[in-house]
Protein backbone atom coordinates (compact mmCIF):
# COMPACT_ATOMS: atom_id res chain seq x y z
CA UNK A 1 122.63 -22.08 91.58
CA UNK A 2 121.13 -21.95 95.11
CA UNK A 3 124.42 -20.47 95.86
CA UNK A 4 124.03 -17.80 93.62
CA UNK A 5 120.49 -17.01 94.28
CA UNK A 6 121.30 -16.77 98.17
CA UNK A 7 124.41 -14.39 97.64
CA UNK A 8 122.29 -11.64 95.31
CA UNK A 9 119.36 -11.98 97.86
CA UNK A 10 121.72 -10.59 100.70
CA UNK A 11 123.04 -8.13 98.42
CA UNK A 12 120.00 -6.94 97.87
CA UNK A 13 119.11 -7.04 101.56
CA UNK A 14 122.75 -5.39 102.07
CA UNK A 15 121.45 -2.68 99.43
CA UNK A 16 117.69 -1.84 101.02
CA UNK A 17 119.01 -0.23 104.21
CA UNK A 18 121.18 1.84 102.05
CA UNK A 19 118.36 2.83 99.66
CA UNK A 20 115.68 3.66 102.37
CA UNK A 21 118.16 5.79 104.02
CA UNK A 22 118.78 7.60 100.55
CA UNK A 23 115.44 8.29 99.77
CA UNK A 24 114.68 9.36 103.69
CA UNK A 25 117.65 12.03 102.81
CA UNK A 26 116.28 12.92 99.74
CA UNK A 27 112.63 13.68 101.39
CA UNK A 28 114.02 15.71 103.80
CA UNK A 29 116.15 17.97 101.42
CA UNK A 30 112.71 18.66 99.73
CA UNK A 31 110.80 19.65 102.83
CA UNK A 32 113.28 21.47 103.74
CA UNK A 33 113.87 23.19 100.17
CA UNK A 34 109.72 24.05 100.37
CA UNK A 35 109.71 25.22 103.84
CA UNK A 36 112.91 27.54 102.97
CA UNK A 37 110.75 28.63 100.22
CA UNK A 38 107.68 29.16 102.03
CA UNK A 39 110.41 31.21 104.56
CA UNK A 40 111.73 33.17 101.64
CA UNK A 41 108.05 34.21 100.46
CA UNK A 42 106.81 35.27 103.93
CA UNK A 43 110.22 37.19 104.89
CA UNK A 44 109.54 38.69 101.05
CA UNK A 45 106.05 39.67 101.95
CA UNK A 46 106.75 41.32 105.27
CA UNK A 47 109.72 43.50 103.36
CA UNK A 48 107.22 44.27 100.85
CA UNK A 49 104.84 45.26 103.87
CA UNK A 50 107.77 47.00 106.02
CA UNK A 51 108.33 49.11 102.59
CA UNK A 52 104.95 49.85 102.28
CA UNK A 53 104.62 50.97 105.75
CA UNK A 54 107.38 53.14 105.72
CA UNK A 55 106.30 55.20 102.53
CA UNK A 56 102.90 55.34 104.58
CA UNK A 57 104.38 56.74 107.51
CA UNK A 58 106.50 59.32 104.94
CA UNK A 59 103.36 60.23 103.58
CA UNK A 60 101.93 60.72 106.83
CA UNK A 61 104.44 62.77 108.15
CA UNK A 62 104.32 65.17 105.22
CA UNK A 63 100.55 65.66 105.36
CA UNK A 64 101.05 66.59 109.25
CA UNK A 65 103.71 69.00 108.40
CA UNK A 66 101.76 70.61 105.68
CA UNK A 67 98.33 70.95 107.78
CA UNK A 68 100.91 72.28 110.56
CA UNK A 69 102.33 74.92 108.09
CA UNK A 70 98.50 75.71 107.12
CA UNK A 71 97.43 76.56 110.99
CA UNK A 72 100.70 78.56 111.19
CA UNK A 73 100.21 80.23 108.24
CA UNK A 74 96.07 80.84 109.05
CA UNK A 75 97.08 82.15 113.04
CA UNK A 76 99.72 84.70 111.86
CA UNK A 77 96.76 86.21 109.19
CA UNK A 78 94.37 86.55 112.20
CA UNK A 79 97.20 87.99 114.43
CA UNK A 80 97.85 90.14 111.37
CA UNK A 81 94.14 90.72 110.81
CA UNK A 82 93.91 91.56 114.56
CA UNK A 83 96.37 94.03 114.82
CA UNK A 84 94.77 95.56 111.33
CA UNK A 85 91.32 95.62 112.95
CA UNK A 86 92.57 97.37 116.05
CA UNK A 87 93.78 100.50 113.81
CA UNK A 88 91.23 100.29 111.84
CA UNK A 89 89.39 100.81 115.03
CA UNK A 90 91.30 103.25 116.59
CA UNK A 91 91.57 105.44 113.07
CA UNK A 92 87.80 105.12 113.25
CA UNK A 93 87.28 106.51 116.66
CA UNK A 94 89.77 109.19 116.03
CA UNK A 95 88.13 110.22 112.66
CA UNK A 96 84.59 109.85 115.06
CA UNK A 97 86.13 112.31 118.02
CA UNK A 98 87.60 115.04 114.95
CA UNK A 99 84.46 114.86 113.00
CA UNK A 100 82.22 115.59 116.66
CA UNK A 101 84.71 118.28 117.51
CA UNK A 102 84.01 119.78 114.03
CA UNK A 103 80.22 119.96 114.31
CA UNK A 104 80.69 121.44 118.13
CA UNK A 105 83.22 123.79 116.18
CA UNK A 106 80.70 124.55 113.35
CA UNK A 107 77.83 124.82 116.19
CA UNK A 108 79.89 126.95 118.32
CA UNK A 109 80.82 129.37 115.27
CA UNK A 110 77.64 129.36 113.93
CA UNK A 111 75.70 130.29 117.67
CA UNK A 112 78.55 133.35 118.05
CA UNK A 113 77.72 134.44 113.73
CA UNK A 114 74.19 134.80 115.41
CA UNK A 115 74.71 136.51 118.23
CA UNK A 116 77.11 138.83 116.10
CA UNK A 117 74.33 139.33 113.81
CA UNK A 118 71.51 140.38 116.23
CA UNK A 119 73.69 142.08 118.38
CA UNK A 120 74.88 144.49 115.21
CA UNK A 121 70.91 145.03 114.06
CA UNK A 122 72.16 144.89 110.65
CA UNK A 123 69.24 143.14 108.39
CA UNK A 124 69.52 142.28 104.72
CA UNK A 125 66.43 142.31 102.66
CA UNK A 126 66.12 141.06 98.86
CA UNK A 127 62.85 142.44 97.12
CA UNK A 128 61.97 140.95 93.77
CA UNK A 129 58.90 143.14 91.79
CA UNK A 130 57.86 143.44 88.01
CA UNK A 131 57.14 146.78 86.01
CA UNK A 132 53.28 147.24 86.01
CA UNK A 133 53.52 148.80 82.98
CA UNK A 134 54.97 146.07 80.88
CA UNK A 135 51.67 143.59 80.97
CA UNK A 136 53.03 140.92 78.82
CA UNK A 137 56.54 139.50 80.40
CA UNK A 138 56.15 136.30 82.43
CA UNK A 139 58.41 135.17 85.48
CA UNK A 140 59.06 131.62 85.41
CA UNK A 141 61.80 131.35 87.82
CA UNK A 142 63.73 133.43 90.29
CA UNK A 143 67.52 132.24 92.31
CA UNK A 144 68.31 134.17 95.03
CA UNK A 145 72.48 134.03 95.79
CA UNK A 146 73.71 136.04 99.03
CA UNK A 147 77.43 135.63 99.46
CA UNK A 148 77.87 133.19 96.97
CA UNK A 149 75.38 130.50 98.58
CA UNK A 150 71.99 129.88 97.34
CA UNK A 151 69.44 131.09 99.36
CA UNK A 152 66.08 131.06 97.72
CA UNK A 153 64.21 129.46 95.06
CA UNK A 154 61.06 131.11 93.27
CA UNK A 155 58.54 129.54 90.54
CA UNK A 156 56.16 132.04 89.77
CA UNK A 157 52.59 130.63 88.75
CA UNK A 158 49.53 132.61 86.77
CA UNK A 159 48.35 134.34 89.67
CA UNK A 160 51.83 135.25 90.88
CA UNK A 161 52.68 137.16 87.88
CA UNK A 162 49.02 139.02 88.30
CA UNK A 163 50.16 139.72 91.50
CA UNK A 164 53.32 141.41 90.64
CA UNK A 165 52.24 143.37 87.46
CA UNK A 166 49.47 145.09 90.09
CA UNK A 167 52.81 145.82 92.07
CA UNK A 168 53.35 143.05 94.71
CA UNK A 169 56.68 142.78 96.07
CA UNK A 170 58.05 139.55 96.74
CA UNK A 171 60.71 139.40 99.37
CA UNK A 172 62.78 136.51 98.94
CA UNK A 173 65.27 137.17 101.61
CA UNK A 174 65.28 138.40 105.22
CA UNK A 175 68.05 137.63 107.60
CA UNK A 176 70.31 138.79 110.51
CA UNK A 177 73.75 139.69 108.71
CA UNK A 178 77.07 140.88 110.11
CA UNK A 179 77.51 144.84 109.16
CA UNK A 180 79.94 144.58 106.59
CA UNK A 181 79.93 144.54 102.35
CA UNK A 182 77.98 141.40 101.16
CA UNK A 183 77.37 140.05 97.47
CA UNK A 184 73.74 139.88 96.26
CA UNK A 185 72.74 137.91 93.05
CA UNK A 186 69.36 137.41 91.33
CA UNK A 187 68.73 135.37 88.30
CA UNK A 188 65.39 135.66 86.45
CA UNK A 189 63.83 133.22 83.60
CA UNK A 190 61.63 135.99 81.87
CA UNK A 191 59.77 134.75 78.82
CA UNK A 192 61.97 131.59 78.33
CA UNK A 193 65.08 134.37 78.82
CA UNK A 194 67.91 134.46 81.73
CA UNK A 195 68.80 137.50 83.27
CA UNK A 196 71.20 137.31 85.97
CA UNK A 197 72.33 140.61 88.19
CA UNK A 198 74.76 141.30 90.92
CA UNK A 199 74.74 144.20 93.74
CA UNK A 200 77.25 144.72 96.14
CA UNK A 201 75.91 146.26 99.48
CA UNK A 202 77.27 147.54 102.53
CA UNK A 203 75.07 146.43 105.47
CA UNK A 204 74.73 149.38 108.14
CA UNK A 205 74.48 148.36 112.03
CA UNK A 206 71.30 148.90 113.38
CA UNK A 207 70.23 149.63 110.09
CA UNK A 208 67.44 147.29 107.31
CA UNK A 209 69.42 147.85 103.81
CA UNK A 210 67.01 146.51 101.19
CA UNK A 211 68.44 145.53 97.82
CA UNK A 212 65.51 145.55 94.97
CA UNK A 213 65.10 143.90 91.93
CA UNK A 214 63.05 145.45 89.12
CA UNK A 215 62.10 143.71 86.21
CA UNK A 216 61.76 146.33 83.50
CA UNK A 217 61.73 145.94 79.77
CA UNK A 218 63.87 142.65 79.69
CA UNK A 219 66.40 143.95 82.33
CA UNK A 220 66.95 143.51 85.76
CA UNK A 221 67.21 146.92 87.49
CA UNK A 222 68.53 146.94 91.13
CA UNK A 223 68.08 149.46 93.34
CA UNK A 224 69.01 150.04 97.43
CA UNK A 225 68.68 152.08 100.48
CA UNK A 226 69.08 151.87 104.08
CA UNK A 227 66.00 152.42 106.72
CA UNK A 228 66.16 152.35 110.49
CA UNK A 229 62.47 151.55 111.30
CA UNK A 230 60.71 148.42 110.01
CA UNK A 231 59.28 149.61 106.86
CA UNK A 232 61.14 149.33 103.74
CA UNK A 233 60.23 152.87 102.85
């Protein structure tokens, strides 16, 4: 019996070795299985990461090339703007230079019209007057035309009227004109009516030619004549 007892004791001490060295295995086969795992997580992560990083960097690289593309595109407008501005500039001071030439044209033909004019003598007079013996028509208004531009405006008041039924003359126009044919036209508001005449006159050198207006019964009645002095008669 001891027998036995002794044999299955050293088998079992045979047995322990065995057993520890088993279980020593089997330990390290797990830590490493975790730390492979732990390994696998982290090198998981930093892919994850590297990924992330890289569609960052895309991103990135797009947004650059876009703001790029917007400072190109916002630099060729102001060159474009530039150059616009600089004809714009250059039309302007051409348009200034024609438009001072003009007025030193119109100046210049204007001073020799004068000079034409005094040196002729011609003078053009327009006389407006009412019929004293018609007491009851009223001027309102009078529009001198000479030449087709308006020269002279009239609004004839109470007293004005008296004046001109007593047989006051009112000479509208007086000027320096070039001895040749020119276009007279008077329009008269009488009594709330318009009466509108034309006279075509030949203006003498060194000569006054008068051109009168009557207004007589509801009509306007012109008459003219030439005088060489300074009187109208």
């Amino acid at each position: 019996m001891k027998r036995m007892v002794l044999a299955a004791l050293a088998a079992v001490l045979m047995f322990l070795p065995g057993l520890a060295a088993a279980q020593e295995q089997t330990f390290q086969q797990q830590a490493y299985q975790q730390r492979r795992q732990a390994l696998m997580r982290e090198l998981e992560a930093a892919q994850k990461q590297l990924a992330e990083s890289r569609g960052n960097r895309v991103e990135l690289s797009a947004r650059i090339e876009s703001v790029i593309a917007q400072l190109l595109e916002q630099r060729a407008q102001q060159l474009l703007m530039s150059d616009e501005t600089s004809a714009l500039q250059q039309i302007d001071s051409i348009l200034t230079a024609s438009q001072d030439n003009l007025l030193a044209q119109r100046d210049r033909f204007a001073a020799i019209g004068d000079a034409a004019r005094r040196r002729s003598g011609a003078v053009l007079v327009v006389l407006l007057r009412a019929d004293s013996s018609t007491t009851t028509q009223l001027l309102q208004t009078a529009t001198l035309t000479v030449d087709n531009v308006p020269t002279e405006s009239r609004t004839y008041s109470v007293a004005a009227n008296n004046a001109l039924q007593i047989g006051a003359v009112d000479q509208m126009y007086r000027a320096d004109v070039l001895p040749t044919s020119h276009t007279v036209t008077l329009q008269v508001s009488v009594e709330g009516q318009t009466l509108t005449q034309t006279v075509n006159v030949a203006a003498a050198e060194q000569s006054v030619t008068y051109v009168q207006f009557a207004v007589r019964n509801g009509q306007l009645v012109p008459t003219t004549w030439t005088s060489r002095g300074t009187t109208p008669f």
